[in-house]
Protein backbone atom coordinates (compact mmCIF):
# COMPACT_ATOMS: atom_id res chain seq x y z
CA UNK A 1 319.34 48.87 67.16
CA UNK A 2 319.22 46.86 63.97
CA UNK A 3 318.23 43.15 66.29
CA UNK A 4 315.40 45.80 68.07
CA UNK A 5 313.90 46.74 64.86
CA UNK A 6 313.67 43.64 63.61
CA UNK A 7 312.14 41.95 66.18
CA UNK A 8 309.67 45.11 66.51
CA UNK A 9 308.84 44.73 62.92
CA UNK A 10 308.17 40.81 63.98
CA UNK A 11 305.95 41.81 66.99
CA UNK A 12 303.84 44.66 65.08
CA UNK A 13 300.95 42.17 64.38
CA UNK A 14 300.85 40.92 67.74
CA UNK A 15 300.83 44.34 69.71
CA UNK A 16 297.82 45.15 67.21
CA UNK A 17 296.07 42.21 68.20
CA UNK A 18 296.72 41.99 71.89
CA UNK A 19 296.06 45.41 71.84
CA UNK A 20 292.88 45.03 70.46
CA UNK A 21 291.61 41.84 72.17
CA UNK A 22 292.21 43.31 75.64
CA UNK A 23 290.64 46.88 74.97
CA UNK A 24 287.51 44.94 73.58
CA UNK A 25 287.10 42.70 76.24
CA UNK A 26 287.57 45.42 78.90
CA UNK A 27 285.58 47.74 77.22
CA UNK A 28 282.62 45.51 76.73
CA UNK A 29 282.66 43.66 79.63
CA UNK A 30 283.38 45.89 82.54
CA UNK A 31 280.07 47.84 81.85
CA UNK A 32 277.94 45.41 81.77
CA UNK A 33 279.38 43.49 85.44
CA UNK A 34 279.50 47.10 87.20
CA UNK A 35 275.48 47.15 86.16
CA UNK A 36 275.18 43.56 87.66
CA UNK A 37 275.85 44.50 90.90
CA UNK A 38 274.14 47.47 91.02
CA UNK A 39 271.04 45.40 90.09
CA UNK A 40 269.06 44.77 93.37
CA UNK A 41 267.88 41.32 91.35
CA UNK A 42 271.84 40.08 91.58
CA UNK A 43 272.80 38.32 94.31
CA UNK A 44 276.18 38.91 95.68
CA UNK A 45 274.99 36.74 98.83
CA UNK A 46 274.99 33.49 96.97
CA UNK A 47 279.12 33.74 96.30
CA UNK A 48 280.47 34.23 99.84
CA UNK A 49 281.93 30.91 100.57
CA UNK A 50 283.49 31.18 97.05
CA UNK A 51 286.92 30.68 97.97
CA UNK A 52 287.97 31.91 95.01
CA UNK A 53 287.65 34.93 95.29
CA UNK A 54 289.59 35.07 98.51
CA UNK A 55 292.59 32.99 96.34
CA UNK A 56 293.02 36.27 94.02
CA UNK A 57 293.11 39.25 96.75
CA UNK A 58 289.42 39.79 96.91
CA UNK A 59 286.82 39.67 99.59
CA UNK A 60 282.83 40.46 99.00
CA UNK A 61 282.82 43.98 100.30
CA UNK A 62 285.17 45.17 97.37
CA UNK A 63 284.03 42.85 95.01
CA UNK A 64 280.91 44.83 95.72
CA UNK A 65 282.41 47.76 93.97
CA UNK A 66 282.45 48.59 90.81
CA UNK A 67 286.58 48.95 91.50
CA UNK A 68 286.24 45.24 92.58
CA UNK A 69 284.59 44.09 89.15
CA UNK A 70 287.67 45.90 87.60
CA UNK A 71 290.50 44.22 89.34
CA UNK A 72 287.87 40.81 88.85
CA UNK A 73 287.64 40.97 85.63
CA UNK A 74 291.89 42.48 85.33
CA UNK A 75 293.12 39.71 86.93
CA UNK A 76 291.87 36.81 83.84
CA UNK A 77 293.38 39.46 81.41
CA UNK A 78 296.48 39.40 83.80
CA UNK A 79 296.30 35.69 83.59
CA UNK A 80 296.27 35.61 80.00
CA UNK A 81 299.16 38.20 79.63
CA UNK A 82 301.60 36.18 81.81
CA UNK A 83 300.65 33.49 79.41
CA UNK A 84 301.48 35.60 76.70
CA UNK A 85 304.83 37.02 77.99
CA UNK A 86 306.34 33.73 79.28
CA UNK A 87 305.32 32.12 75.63
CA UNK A 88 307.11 35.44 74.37
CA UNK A 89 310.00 35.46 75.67
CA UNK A 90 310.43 31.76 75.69
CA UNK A 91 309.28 32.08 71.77
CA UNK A 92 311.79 34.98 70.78
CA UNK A 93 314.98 32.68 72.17
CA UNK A 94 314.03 29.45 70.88
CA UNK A 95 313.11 30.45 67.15
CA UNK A 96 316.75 30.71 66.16
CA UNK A 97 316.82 27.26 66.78
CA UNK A 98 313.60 26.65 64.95
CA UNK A 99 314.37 28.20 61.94
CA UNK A 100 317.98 27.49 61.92
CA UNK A 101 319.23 31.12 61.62
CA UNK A 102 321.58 30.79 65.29
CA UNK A 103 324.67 30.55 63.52
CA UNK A 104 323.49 33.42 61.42
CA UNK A 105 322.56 35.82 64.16
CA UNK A 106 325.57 35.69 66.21
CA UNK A 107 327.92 35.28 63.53
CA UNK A 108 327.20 39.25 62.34
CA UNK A 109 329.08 41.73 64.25
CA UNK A 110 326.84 42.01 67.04
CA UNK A 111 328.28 40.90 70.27
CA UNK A 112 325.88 38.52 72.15
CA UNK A 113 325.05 40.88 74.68
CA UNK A 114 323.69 42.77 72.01
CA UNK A 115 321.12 40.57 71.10
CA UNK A 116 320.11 39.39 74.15
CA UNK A 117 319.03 43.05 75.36
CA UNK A 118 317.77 44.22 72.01
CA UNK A 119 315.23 40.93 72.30
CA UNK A 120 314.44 41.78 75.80
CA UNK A 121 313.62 46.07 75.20
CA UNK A 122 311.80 44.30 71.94
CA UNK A 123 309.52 42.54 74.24
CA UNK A 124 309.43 45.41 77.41
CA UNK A 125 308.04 47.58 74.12
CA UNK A 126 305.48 45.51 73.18
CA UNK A 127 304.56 45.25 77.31
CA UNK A 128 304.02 48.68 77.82
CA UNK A 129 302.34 49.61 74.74
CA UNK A 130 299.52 47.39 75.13
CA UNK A 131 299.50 47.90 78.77
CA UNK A 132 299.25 51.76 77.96
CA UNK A 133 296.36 50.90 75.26
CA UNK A 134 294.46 49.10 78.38
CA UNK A 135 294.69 51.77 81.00
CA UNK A 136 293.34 54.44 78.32
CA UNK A 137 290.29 51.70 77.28
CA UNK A 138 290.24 51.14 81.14
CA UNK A 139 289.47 54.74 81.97
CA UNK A 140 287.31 55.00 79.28
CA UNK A 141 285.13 51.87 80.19
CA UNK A 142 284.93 52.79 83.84
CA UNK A 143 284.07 56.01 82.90
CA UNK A 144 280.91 54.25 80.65
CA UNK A 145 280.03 51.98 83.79
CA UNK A 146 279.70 54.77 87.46
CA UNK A 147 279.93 58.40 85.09
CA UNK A 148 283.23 59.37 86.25
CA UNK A 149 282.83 58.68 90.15
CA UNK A 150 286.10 56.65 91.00
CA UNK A 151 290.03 56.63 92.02
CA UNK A 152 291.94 57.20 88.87
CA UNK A 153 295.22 56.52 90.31
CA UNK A 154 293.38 52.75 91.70
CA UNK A 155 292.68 52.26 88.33
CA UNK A 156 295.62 53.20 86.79
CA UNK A 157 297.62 50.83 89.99
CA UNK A 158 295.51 48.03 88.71
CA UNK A 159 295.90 48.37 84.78
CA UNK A 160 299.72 48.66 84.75
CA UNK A 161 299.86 45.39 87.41
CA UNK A 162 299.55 43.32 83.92
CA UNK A 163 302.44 45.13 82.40
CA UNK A 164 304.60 44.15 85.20
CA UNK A 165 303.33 40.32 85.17
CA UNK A 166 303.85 40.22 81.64
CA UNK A 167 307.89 42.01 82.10
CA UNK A 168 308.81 39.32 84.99
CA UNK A 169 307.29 36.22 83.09
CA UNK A 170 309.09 37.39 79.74
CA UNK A 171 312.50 37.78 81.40
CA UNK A 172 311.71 34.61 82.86
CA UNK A 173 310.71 32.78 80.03
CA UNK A 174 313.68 34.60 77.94
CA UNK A 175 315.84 32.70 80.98
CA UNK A 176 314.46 29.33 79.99
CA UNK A 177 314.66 29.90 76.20
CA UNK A 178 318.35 30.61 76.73
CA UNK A 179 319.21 27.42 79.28
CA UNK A 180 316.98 25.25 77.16
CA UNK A 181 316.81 26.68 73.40
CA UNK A 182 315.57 23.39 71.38
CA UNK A 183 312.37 23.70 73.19
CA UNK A 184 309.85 23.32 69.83
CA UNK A 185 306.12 23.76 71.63
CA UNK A 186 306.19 26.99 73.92
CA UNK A 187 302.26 27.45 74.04
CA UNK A 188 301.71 24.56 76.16
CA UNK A 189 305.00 24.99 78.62
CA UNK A 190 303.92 28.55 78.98
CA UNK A 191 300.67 27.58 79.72
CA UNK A 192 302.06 24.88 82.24
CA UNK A 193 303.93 27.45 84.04
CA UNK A 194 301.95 30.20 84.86
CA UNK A 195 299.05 27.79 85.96
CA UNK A 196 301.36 26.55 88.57
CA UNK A 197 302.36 29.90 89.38
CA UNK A 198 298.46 30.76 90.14
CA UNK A 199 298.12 27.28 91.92
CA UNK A 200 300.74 27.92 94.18
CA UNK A 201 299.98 31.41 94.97
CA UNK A 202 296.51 30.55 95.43
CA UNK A 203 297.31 28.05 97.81
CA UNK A 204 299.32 30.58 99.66
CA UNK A 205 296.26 32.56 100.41
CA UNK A 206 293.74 29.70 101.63
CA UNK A 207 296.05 28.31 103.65
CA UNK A 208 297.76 31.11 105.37
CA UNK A 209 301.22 30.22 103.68
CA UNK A 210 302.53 33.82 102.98
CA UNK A 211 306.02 32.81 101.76
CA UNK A 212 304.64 30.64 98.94
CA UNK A 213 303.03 33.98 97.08
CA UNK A 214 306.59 35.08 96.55
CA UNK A 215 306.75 32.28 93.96
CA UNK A 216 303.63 33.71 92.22
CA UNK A 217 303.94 37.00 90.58
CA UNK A 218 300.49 37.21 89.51
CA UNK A 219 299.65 37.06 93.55
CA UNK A 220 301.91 40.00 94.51
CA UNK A 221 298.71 42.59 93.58
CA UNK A 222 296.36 42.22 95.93
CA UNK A 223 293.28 43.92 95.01
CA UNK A 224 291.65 44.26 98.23
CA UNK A 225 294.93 46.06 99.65
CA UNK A 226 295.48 48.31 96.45
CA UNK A 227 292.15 49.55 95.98
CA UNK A 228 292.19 50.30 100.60
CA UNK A 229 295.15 51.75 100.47
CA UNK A 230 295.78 53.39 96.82
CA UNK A 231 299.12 51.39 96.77
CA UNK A 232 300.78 48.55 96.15
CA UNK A 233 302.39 46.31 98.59
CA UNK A 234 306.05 47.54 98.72
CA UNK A 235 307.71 43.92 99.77
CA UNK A 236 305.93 42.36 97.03
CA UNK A 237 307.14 45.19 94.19
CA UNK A 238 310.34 44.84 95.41
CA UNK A 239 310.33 41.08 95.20
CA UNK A 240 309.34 41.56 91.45
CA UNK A 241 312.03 44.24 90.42
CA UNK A 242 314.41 42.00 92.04
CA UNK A 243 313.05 38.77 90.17
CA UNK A 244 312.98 40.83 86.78
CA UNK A 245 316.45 41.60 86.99
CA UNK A 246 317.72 38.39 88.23
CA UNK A 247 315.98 36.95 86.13
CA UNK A 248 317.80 39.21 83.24
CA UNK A 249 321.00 38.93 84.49
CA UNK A 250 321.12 35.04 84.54
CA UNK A 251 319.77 35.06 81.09
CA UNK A 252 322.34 37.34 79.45
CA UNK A 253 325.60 35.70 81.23
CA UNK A 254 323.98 32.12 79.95
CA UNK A 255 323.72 33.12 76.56
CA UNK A 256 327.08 35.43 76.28
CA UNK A 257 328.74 31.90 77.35
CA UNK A 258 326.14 29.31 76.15
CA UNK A 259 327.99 26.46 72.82
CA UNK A 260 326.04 27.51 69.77
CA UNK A 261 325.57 24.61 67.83
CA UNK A 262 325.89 25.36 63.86
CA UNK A 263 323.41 24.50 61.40
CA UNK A 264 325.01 22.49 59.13
């Protein structure tokens, strides 16, 4: 309990801002796109070939929607929070080693397991809260944009998809923080690795490659097939679960084994 409250003191500032940045950008955005296309003066025509849209779940009939806008416009802030959670959890293993305090840590009486799991539920905290902060803004912007007329539960499917990008790409980058823990500038390798992550499951969908989307979490909510169905795909959840906890797993035996080198 002591490592949790620590690092929860250390991540107060960011769950304000993250908090904040999403809300706002939901909350002013999602509004003013849902009036867009109900404007007979905005072509939805003009984007059909756009195979982008087909590379993040989407076709023009839902996008159509005001539902459609929402998971649009979710998906960048999903984008931005795997950023976020891989830099995390990358961050929150590798700043021992920045500020020299590894010897320190794991020399008190807490047994490495300890810390390990008291950084993760740190970081699964921080997840949820500002994933429950977006669902409320969520409701309340989509409520602003079509006066009440839509699918709560779809909405609420769609908002908690980036709390569950952001747990499987902290685990992970917790993983790589413990197998590589000198690593100095996360930003950038975080950056590097979800954008490959999108690339590939991107990919998957324009060219009919199914197995490749495993290997992209932010893929596995489509938001065509959640919005149809008011579900999400149950081979791709369980893909995730199973990823978050290998994921997890590998991290804590590395790290209850791993040399610590001493800071002399």
């Amino acid at each position: 309990m002591v490592i949790f409250k620590f690092e929860m003191r250390q991540l107060k500032k960011s769950i304000i801002i993250w908090s904040l940045a999403l809300c706002s950008a939901i909350f002013f955005m999602l509004p003013v796109y849902i009036k867009m296309i109900a404007s007979a003066n905005f072509g939805m025509e003009s984007l059909s070939d756009n195979t982008f849209f087909d590379s993040i779940g989407l076709n023009m009939e839902i996008l159509n929607t005001p539902m459609g806008i929402y998971y649009f416009l979710t998906f960048f802030i999903m984008f931005a929070c795997a950023i976020n959670g891989f830099n995390k959890g990358l961050g929150i293993m590798t700043k021992e080693y920045k500020q020299n305090s590894a010897d320190f840590l794991l020399t008190k009486p807490w047994s490495r397991g300890n810390v390990y799991v008291s950084k993760f539920f740190a970081l699964a905290v921080e997840a949820i809260i500002v994933g429950v902060f977006y669902i409320v803004m969520s409701y309340v912007s989509m409520s602003r944009g079509t006066n009440y007329s839509f699918n709560l539960k779809t909405l609420v499917l769609i908002a908690v998809s980036i709390t569950w990008v952001q747990l499987i790409f902290l685990t992970f980058g917790m993983l790589i923080g413990t197998m590589f823990p000198k690593i100095r500038a996360t930003l950038p390798i975080s950056t590097g690795v979800v954008f490959i992550s999108y690339a590939t499951g991107s990919m998957s969908r324009i060219v009919g490659i199914n197995f490749l989307r495993f290997l992209s979490p932010l893929h596995y909510f489509n938001g065509s097939a959640i919005i149809i169905s008011v579900s999400y795909e149950v081979k791709y959840i369980a893909a995730l679960i199973i990823l978050i906890l290998l994921f997890l797993a590998a991290g804590y035996k590395i790290f209850c084994k791993k040399d610590i080198a001493l800071v002399s």
